[in-house]
Protein backbone atom coordinates (compact mmCIF):
# COMPACT_ATOMS: atom_id res chain seq x y z
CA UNK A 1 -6.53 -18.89 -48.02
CA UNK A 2 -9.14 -16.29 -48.12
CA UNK A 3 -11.59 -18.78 -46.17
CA UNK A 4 -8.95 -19.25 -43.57
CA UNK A 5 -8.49 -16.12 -42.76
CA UNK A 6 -11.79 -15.23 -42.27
CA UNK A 7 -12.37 -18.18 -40.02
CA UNK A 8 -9.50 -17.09 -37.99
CA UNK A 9 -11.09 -13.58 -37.76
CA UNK A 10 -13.83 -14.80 -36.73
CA UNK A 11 -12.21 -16.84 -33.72
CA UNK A 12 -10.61 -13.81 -32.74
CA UNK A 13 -13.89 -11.70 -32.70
CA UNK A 14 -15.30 -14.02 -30.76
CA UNK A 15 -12.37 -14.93 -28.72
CA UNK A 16 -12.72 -10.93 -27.63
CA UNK A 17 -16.33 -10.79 -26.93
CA UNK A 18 -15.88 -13.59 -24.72
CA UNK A 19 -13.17 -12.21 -22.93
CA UNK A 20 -15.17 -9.00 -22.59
CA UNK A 21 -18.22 -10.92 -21.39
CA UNK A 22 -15.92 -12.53 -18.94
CA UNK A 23 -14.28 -9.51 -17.67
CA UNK A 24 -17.29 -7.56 -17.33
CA UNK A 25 -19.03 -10.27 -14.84
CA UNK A 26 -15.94 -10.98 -12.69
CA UNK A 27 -15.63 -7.01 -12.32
CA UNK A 28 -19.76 -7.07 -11.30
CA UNK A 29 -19.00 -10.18 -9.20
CA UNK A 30 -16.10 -8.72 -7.54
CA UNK A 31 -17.61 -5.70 -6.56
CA UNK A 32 -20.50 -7.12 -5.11
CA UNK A 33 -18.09 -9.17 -3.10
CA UNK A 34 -15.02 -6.68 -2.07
CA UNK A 35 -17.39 -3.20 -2.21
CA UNK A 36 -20.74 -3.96 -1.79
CA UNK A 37 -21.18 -6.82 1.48
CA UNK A 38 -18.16 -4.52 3.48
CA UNK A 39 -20.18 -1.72 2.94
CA UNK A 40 -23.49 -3.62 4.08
CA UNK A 41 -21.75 -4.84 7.00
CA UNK A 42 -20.56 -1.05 8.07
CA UNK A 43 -24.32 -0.27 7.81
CA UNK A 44 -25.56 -2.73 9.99
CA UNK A 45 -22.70 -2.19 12.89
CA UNK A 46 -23.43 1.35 12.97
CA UNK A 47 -27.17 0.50 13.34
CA UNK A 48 -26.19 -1.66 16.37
CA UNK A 49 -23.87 1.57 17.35
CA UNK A 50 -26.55 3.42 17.04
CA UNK A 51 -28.98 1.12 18.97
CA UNK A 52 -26.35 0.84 21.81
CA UNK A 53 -25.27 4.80 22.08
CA UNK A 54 -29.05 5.29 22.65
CA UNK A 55 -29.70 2.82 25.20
CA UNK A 56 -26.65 4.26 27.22
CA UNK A 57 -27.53 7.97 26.92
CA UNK A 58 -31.62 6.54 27.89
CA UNK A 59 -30.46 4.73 30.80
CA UNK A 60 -28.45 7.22 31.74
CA UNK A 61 -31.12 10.35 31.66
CA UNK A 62 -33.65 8.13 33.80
CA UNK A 63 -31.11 7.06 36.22
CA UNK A 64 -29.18 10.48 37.07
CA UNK A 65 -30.63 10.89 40.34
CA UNK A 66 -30.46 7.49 41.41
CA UNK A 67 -26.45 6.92 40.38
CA UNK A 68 -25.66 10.01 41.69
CA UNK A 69 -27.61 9.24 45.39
CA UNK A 70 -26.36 5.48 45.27
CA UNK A 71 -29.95 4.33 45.22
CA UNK A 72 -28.77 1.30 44.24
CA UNK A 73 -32.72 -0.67 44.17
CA UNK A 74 -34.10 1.74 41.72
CA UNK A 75 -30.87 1.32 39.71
CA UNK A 76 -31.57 -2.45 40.11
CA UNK A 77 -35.21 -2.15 39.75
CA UNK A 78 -34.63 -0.15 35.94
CA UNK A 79 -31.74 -2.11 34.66
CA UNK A 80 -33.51 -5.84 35.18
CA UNK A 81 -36.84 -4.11 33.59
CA UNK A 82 -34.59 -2.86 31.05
CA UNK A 83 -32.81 -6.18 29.99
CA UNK A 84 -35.56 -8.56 30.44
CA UNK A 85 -38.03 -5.95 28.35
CA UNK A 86 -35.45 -5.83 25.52
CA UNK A 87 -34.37 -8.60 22.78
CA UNK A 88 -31.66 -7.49 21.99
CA UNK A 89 -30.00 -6.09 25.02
CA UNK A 90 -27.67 -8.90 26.50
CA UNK A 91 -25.95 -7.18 29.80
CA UNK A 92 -25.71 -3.41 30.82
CA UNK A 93 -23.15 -3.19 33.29
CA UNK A 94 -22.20 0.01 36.03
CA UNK A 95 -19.37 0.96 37.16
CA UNK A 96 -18.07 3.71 39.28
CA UNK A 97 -14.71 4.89 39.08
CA UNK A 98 -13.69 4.86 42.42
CA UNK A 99 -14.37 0.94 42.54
CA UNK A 100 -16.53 1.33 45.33
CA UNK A 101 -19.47 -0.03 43.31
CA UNK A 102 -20.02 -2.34 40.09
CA UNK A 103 -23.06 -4.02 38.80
CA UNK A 104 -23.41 -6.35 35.63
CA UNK A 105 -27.23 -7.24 34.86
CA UNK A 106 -28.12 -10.00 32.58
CA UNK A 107 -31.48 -11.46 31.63
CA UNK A 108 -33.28 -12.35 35.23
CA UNK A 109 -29.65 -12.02 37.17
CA UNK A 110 -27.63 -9.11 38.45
CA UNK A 111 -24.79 -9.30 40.29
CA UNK A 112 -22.58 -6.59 41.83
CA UNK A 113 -19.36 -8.81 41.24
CA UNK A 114 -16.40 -6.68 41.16
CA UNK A 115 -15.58 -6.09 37.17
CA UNK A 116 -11.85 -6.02 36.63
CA UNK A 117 -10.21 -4.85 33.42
CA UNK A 118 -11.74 -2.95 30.45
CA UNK A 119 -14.91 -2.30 32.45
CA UNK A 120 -12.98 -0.03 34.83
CA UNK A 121 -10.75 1.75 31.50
CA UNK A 122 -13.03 1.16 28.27
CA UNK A 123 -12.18 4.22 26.50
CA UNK A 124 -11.39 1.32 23.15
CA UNK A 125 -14.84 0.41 23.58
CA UNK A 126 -16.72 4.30 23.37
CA UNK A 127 -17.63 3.88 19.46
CA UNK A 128 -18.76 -0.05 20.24
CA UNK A 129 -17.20 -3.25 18.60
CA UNK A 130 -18.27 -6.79 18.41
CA UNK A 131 -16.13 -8.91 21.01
CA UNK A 132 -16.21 -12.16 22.70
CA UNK A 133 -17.50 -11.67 26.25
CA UNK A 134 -17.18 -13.98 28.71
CA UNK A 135 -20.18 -12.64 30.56
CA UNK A 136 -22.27 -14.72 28.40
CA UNK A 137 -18.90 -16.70 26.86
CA UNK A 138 -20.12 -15.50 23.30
CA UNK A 139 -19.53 -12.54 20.83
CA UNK A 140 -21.64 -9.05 21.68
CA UNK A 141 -21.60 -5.53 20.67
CA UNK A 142 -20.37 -4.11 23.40
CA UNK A 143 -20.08 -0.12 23.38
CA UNK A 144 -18.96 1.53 26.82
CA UNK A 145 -20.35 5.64 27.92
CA UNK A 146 -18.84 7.62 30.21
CA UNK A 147 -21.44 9.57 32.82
CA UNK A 148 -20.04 12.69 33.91
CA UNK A 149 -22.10 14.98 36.19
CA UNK A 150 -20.99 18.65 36.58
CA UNK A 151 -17.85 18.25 34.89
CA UNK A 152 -16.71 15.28 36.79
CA UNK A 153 -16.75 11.67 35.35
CA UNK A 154 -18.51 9.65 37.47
CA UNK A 155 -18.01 6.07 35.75
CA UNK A 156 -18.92 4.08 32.52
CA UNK A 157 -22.29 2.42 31.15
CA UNK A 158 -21.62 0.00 29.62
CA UNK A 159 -23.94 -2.32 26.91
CA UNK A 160 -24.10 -5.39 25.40
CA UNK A 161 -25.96 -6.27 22.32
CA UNK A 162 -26.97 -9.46 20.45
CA UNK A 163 -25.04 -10.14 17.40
CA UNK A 164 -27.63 -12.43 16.56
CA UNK A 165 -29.38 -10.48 13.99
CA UNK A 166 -25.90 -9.24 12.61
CA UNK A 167 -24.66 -12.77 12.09
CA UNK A 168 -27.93 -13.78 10.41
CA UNK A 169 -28.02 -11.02 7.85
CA UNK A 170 -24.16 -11.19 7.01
CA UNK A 171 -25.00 -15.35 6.16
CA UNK A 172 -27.76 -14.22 4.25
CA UNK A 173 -25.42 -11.89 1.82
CA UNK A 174 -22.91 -14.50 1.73
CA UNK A 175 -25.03 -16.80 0.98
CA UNK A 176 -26.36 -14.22 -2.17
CA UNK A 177 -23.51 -13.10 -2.93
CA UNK A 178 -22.59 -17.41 -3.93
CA UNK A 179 -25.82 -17.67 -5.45
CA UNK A 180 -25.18 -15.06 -7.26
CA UNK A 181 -22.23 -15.80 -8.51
CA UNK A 182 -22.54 -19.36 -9.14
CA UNK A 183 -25.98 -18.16 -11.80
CA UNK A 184 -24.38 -15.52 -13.50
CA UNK A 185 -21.55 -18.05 -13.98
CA UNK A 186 -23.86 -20.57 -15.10
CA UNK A 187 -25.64 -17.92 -17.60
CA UNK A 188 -22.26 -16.66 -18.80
CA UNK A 189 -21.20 -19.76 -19.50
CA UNK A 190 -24.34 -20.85 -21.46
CA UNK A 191 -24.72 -17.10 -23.07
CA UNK A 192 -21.44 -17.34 -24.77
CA UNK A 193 -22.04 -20.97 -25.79
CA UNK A 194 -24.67 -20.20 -27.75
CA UNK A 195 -23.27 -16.72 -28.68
CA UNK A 196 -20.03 -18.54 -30.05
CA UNK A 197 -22.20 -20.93 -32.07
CA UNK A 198 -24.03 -18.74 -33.73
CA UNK A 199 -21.21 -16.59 -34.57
């Protein structure tokens, strides 16, 4: 009797250590997956924010004169240096607000097309988010600037990054974040085992 219930005890014991093992690496698990790769991903889209808000406001300061005077071939002449000098820079488009003038450059083309839409009203667009573009019919970080001058707003700026980068580093932590999982598993698993035994 005695022997029995001292071999049930010791089920139970180990019963709750396992448990508590178990708990313990779902909760690290978990947060690695629901806290930690969100948070990772905010990081790196405010980097490309970041990246974008200071291309605007740079193209913007060295091209005052020239959008304000309509001289449209050193506009031309800096935006194609610009996007074919830059890696991650996919498009930076101009547009006034009066729709007299638009321009979209891309990697050796330009075109003063005229842009419908959210180019003319991107106000959604003025803290950047990753879309699907069908300037170059795949997803960018696009992030839009107004240009005012004396008080008056003038038109938008508007950029479009590479998501290349992004993409790559977000299959990278996904890719962790399985291995991860799948060894602590496979160490949890073997851990108790032997723990269990040798209880």
């Amino acid at each position: 009797m005695m022997k029995a219930r001292s071999k049930f005890n010791q089920k139970s014991i180990s019963v709750r250590i396992i448990l508590f093992i178990w708990i313990l690496i779902i909760f690290t698990i978990s947060f690695y997956i629901f806290f930690s790769i969100p948070y990772q991903k905010e990081t790196l889209l405010e980097r490309m924010r970041f990246e974008a808000q200071d291309v605007a406001s740079s193209y913007i300061q060295a091209n005052k004169s020239a959008l304000i005077t309509d001289d449209y071939q050193l506009i031309i002449d800096y935006s194609m240096s610009t996007v074919n000098n830059s890696n991650s820079i996919l498009y930076i488009a101009v547009i006034k607000n009066d729709g007299t003038q638009s321009f979209l450059f891309q990697k050796n083309n330009w075109s003063n097309e005229n842009l419908e839409g959210f180019w003319k009203n991107p106000k959604d667009f003025s803290d950047g988010r990753i879309i699907h573009s069908n300037v170059i019919n795949d997803e960018v970080y696009h992030l839009s600037k107004t240009f005012m001058y004396t008080g008056i707003e003038w038109g938008w700026i508007h950029v479009g990054l590479s998501t290349e980068s992004y993409d790559s580093t977000i299959r990278e932590m996904v890719t962790r974040a399985i291995v991860l999982a799948i060894g602590t598993i496979l160490l949890s698993f073997l851990a108790t085992f032997l723990f269990t035994k040798k209880l």
